[in-house]
PDB file of N, CA and C in Angstrom:
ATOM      1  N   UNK A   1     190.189  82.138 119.573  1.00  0.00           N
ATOM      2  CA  UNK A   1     189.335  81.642 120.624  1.00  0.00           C
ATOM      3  C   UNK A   1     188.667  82.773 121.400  1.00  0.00           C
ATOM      4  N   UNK A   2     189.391  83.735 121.552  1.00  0.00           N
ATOM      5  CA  UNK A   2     188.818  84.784 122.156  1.00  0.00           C
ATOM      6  C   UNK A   2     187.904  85.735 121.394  1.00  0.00           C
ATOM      7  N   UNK A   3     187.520  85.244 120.300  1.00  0.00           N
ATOM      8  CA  UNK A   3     186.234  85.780 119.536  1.00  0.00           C
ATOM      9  C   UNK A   3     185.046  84.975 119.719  1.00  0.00           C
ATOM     10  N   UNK A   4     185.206  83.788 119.906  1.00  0.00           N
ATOM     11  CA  UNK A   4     184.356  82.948 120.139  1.00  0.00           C
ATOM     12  C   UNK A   4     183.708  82.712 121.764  1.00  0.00           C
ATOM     13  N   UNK A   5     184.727  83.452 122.761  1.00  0.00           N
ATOM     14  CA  UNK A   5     184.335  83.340 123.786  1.00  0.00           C
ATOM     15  C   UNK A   5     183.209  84.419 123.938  1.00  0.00           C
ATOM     16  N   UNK A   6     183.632  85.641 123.517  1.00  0.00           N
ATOM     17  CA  UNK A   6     182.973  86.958 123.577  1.00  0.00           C
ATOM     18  C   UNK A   6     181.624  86.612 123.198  1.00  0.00           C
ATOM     19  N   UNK A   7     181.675  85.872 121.970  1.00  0.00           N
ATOM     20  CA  UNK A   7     180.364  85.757 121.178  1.00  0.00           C
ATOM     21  C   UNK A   7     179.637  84.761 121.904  1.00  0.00           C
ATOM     22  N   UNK A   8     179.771  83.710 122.860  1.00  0.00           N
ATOM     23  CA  UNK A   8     179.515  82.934 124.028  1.00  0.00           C
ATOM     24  C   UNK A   8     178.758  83.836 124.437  1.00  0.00           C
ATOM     25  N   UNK A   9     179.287  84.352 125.546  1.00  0.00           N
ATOM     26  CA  UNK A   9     178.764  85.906 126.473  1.00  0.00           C
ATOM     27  C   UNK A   9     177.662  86.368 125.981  1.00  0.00           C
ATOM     28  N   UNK A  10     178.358  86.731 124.815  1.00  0.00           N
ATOM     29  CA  UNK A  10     177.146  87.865 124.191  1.00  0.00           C
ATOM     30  C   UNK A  10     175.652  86.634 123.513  1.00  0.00           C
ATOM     31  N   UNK A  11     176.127  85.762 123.126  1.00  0.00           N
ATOM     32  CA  UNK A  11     174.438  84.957 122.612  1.00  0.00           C
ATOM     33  C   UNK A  11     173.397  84.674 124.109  1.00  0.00           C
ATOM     34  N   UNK A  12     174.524  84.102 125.481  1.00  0.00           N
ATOM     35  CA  UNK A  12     173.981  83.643 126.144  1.00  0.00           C
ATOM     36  C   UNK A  12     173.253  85.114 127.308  1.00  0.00           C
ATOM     37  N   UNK A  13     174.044  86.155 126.833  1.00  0.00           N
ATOM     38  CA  UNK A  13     173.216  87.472 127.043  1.00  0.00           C
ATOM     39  C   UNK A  13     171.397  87.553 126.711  1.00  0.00           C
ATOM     40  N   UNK A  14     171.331  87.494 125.284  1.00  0.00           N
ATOM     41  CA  UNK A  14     170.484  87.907 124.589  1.00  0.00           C
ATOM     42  C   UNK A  14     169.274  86.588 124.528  1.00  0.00           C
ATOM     43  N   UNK A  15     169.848  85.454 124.561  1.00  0.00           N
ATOM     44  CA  UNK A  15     168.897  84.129 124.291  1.00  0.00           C
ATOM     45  C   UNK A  15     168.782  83.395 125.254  1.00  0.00           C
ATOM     46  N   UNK A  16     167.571  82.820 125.550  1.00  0.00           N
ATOM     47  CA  UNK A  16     167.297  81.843 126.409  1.00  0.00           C
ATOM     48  C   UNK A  16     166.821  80.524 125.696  1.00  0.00           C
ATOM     49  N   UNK A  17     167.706  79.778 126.138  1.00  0.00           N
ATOM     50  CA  UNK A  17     168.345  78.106 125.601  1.00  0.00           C
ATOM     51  C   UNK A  17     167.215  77.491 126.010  1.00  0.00           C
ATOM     52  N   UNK A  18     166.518  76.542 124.970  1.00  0.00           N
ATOM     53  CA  UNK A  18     166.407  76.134 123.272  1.00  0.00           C
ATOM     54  C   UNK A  18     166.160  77.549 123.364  1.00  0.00           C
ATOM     55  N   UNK A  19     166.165  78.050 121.372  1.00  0.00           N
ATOM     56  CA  UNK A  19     165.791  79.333 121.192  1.00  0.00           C
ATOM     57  C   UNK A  19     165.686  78.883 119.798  1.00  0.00           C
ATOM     58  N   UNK A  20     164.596  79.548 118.897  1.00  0.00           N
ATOM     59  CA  UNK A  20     164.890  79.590 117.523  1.00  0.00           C
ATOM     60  C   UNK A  20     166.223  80.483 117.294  1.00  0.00           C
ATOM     61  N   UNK A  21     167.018  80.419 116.820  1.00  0.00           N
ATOM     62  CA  UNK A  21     168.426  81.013 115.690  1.00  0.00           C
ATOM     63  C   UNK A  21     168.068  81.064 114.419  1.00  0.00           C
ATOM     64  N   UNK A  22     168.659  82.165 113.874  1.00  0.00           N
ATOM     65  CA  UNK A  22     168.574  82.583 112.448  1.00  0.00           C
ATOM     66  C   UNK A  22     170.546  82.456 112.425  1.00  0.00           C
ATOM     67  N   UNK A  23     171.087  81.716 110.813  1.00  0.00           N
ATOM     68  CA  UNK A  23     171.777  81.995 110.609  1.00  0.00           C
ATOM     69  C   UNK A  23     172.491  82.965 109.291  1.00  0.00           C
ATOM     70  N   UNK A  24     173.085  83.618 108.733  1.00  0.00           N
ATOM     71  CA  UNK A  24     173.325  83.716 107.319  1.00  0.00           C
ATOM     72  C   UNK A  24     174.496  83.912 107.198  1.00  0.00           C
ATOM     73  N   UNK A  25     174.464  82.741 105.943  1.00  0.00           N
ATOM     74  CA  UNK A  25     175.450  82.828 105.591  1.00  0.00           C
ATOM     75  C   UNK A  25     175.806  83.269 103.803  1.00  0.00           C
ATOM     76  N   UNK A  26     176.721  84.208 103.137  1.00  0.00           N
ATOM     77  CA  UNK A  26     177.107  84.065 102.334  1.00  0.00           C
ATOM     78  C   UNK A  26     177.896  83.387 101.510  1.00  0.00           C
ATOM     79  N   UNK A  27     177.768  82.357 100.560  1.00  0.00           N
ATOM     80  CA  UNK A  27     178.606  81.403 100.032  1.00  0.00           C
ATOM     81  C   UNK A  27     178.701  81.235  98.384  1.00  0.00           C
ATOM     82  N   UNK A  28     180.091  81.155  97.762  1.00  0.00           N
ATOM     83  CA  UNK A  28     180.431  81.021  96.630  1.00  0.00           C
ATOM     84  C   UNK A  28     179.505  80.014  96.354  1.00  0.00           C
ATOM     85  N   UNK A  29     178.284  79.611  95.138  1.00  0.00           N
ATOM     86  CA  UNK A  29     177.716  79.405  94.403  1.00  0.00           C
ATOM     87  C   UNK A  29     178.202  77.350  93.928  1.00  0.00           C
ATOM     88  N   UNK A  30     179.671  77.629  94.040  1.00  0.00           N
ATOM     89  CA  UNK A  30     179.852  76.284  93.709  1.00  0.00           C
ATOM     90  C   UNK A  30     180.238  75.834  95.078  1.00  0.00           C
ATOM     91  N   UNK A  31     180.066  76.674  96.118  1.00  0.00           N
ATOM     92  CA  UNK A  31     180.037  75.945  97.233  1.00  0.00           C
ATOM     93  C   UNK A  31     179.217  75.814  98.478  1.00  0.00           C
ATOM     94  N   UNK A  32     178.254  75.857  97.917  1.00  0.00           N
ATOM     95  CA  UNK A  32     177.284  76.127  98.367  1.00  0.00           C
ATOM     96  C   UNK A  32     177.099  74.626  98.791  1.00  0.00           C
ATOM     97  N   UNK A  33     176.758  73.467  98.302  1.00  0.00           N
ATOM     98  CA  UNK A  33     176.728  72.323  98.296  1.00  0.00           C
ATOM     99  C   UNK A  33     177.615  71.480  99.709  1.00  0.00           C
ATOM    100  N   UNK A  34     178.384  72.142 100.211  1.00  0.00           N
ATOM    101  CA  UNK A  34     179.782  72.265 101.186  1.00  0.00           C
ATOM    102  C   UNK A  34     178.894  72.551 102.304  1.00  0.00           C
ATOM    103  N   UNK A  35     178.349  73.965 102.371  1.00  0.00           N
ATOM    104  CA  UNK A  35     177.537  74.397 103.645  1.00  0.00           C
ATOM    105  C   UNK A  35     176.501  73.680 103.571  1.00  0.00           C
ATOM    106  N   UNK A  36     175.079  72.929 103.157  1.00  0.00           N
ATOM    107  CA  UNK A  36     174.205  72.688 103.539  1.00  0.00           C
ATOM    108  C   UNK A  36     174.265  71.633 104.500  1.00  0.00           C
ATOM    109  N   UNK A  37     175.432  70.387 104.331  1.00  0.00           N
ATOM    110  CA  UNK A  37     175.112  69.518 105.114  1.00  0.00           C
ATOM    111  C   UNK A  37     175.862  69.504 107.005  1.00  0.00           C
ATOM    112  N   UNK A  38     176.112  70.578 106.794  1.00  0.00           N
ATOM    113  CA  UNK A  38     176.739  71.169 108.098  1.00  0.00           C
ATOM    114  C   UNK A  38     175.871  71.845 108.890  1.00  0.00           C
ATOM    115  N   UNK A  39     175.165  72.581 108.341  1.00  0.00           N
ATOM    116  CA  UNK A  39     174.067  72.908 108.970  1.00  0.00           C
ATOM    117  C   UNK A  39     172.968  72.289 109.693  1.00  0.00           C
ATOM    118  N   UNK A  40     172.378  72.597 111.191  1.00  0.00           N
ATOM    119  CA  UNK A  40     171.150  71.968 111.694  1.00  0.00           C
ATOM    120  C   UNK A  40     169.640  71.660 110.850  1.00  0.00           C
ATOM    121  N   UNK A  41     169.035  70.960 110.981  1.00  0.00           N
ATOM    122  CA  UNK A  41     167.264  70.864 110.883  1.00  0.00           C
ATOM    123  C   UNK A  41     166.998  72.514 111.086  1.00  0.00           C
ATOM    124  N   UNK A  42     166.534  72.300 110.027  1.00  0.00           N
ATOM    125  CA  UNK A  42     165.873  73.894 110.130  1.00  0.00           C
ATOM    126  C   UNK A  42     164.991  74.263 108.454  1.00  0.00           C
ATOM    127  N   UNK A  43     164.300  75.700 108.625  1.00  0.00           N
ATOM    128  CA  UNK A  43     164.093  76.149 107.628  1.00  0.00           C
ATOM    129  C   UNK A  43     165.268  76.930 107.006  1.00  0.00           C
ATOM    130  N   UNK A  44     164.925  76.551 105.712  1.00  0.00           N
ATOM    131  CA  UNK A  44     166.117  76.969 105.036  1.00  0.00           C
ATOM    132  C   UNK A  44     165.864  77.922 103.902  1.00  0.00           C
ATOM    133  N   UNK A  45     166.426  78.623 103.611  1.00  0.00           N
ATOM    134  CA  UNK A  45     165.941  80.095 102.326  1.00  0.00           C
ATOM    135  C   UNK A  45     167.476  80.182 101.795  1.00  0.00           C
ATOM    136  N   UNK A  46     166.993  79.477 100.565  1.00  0.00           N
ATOM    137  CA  UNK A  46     168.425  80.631  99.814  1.00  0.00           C
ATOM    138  C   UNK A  46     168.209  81.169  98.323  1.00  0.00           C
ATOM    139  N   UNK A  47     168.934  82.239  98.711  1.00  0.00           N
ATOM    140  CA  UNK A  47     168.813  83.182  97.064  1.00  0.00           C
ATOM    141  C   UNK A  47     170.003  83.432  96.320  1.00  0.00           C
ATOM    142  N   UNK A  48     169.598  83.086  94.766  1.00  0.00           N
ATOM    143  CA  UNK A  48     171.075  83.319  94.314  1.00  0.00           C
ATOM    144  C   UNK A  48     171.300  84.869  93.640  1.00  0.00           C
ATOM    145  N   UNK A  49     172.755  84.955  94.091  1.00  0.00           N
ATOM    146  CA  UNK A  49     172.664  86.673  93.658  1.00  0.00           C
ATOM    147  C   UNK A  49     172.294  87.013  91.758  1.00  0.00           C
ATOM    148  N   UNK A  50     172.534  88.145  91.516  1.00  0.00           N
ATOM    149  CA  UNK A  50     171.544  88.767  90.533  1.00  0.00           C
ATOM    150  C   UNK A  50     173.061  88.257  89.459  1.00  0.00           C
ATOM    151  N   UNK A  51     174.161  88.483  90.007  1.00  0.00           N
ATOM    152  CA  UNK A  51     175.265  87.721  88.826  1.00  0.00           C
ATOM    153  C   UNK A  51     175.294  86.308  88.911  1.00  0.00           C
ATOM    154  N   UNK A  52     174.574  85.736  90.106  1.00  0.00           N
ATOM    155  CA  UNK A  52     174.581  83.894  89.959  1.00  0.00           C
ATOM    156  C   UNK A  52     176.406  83.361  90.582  1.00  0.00           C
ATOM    157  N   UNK A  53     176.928  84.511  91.196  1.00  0.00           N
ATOM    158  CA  UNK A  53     178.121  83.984  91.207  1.00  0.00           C
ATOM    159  C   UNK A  53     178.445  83.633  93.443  1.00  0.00           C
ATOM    160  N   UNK A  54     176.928  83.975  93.656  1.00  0.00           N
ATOM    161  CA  UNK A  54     176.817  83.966  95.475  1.00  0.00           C
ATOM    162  C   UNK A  54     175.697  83.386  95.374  1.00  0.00           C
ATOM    163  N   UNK A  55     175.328  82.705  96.713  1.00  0.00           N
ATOM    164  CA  UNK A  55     174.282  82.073  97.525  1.00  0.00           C
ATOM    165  C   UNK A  55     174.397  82.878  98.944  1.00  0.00           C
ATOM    166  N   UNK A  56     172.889  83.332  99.115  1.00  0.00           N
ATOM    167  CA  UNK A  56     172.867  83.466 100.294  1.00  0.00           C
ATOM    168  C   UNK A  56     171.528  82.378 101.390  1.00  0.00           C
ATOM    169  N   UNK A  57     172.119  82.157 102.114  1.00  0.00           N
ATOM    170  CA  UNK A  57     171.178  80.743 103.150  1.00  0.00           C
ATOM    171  C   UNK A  57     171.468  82.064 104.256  1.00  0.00           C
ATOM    172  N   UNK A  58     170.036  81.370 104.521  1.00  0.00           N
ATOM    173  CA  UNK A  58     169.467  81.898 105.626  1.00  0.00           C
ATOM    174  C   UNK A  58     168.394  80.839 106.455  1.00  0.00           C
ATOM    175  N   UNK A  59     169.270  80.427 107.393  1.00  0.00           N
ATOM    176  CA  UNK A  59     168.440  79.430 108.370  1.00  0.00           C
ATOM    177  C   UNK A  59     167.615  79.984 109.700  1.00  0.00           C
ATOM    178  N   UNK A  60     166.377  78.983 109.714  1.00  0.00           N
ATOM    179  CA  UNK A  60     165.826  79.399 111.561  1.00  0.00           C
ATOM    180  C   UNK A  60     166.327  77.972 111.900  1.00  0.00           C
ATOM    181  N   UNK A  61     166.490  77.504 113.036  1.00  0.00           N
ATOM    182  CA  UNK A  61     166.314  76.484 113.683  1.00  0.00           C
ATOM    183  C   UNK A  61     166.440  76.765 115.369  1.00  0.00           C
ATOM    184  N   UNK A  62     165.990  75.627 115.802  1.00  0.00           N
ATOM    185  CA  UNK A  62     165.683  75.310 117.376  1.00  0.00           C
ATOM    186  C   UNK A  62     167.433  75.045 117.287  1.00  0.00           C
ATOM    187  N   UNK A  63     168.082  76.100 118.381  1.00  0.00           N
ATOM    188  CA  UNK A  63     168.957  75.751 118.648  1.00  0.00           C
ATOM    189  C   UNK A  63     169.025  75.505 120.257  1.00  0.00           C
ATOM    190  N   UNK A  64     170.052  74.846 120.863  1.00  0.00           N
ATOM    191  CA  UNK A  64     169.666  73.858 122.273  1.00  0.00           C
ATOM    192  C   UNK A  64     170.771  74.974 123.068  1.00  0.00           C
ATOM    193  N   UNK A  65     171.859  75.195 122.695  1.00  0.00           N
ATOM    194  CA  UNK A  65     172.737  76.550 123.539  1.00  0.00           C
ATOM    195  C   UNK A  65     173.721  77.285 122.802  1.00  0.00           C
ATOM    196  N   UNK A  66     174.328  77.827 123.067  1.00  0.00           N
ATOM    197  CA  UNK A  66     175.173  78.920 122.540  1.00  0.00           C
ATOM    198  C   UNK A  66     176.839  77.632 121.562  1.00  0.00           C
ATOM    199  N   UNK A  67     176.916  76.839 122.416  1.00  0.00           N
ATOM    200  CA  UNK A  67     178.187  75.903 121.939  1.00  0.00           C
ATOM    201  C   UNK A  67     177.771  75.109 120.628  1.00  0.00           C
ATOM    202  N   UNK A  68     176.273  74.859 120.630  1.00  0.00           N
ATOM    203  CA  UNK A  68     175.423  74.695 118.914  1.00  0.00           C
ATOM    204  C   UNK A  68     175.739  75.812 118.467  1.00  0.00           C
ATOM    205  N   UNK A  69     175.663  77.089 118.238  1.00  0.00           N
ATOM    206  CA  UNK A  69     175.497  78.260 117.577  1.00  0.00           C
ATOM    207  C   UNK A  69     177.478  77.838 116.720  1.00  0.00           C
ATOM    208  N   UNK A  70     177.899  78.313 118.150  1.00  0.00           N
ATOM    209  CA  UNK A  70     179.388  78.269 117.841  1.00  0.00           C
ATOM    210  C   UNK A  70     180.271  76.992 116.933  1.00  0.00           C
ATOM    211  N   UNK A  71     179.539  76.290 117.265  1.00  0.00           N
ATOM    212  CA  UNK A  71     180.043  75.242 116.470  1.00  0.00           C
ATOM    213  C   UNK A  71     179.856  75.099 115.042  1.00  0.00           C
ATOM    214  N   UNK A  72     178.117  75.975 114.563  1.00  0.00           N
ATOM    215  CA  UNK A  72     177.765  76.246 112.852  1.00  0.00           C
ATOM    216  C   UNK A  72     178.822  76.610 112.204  1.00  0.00           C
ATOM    217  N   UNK A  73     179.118  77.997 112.846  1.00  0.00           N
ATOM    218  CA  UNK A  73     180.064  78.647 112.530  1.00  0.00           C
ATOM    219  C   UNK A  73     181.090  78.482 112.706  1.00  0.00           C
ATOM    220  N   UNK A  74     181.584  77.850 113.381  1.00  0.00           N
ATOM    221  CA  UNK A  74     183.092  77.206 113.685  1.00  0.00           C
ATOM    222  C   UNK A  74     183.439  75.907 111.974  1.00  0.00           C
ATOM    223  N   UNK A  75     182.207  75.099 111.869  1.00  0.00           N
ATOM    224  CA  UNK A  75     182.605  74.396 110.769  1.00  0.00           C
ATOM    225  C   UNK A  75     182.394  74.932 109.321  1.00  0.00           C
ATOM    226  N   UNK A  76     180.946  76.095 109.164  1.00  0.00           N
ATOM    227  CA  UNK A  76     181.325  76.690 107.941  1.00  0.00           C
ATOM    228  C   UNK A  76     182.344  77.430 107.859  1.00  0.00           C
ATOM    229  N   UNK A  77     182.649  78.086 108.504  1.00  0.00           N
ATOM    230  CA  UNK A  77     184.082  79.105 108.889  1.00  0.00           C
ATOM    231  C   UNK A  77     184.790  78.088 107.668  1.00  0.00           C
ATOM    232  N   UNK A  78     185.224  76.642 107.680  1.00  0.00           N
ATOM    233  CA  UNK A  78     186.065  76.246 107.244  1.00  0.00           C
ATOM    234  C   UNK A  78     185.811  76.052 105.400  1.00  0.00           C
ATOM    235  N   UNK A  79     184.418  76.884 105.231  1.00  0.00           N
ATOM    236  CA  UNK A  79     184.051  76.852 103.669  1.00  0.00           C
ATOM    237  C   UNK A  79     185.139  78.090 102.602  1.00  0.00           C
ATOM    238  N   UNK A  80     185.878  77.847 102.021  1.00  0.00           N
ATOM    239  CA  UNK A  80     186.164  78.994 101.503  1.00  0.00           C
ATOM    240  C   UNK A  80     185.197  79.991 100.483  1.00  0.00           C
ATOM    241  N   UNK A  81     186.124  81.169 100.772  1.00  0.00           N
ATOM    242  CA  UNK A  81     185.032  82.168 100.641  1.00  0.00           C
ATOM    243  C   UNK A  81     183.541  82.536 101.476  1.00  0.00           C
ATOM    244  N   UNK A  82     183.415  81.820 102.014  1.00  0.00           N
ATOM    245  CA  UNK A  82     181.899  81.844 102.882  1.00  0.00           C
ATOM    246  C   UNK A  82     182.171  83.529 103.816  1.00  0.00           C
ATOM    247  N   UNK A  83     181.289  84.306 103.559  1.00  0.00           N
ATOM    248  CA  UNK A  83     180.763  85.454 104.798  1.00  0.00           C
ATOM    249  C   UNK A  83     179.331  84.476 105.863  1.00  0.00           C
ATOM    250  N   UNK A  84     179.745  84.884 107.254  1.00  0.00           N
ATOM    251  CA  UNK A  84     179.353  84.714 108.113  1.00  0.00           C
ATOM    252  C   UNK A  84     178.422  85.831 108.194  1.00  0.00           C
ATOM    253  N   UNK A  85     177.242  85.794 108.688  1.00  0.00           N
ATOM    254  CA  UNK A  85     176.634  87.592 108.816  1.00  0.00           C
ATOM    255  C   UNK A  85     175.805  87.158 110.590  1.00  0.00           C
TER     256      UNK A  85
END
């Protein structure tokens, strides 16, 4: 919890609420399918790596405050294998 608070602090530092957000995430290939529907309305980009064995997504969206941000990441967090960036 106390990573998540910090990172509180620190978004509501830097952004003023709505804000476009960029997210990325790295995700195993067969699970990729896992992260999309967790994710907000947004533009979405993903590339598959050069062995086909990663996905990387990369979202913008209108996010409304920092407890949206935390929460993306709070439920992909629960993808295995997934990097957060």
């Amino acid at each position: 919890m106390e990573f998540y608070e910090r990172l509180k602090s620190q978004l509501d530092q830097v952004h003023t609420w709505p804000s476009l957000y960029v997210f990325k995430f790295i995700v195993p290939a067969e699970r990729q399918e896992e992260l999309l529907p967790l994710l907000p309305i947004g533009q979405i980009e993903q590339k598959l790596s050069s062995s086909g064995k990663y996905v990387s997504v990369t979202l913008k969206a209108m996010i409304s405050d920092s407890d949206q941000v935390i929460a993306v990441y709070q439920r992909a967090g629960q993808i295995e294998g997934i990097v957060s960036l």
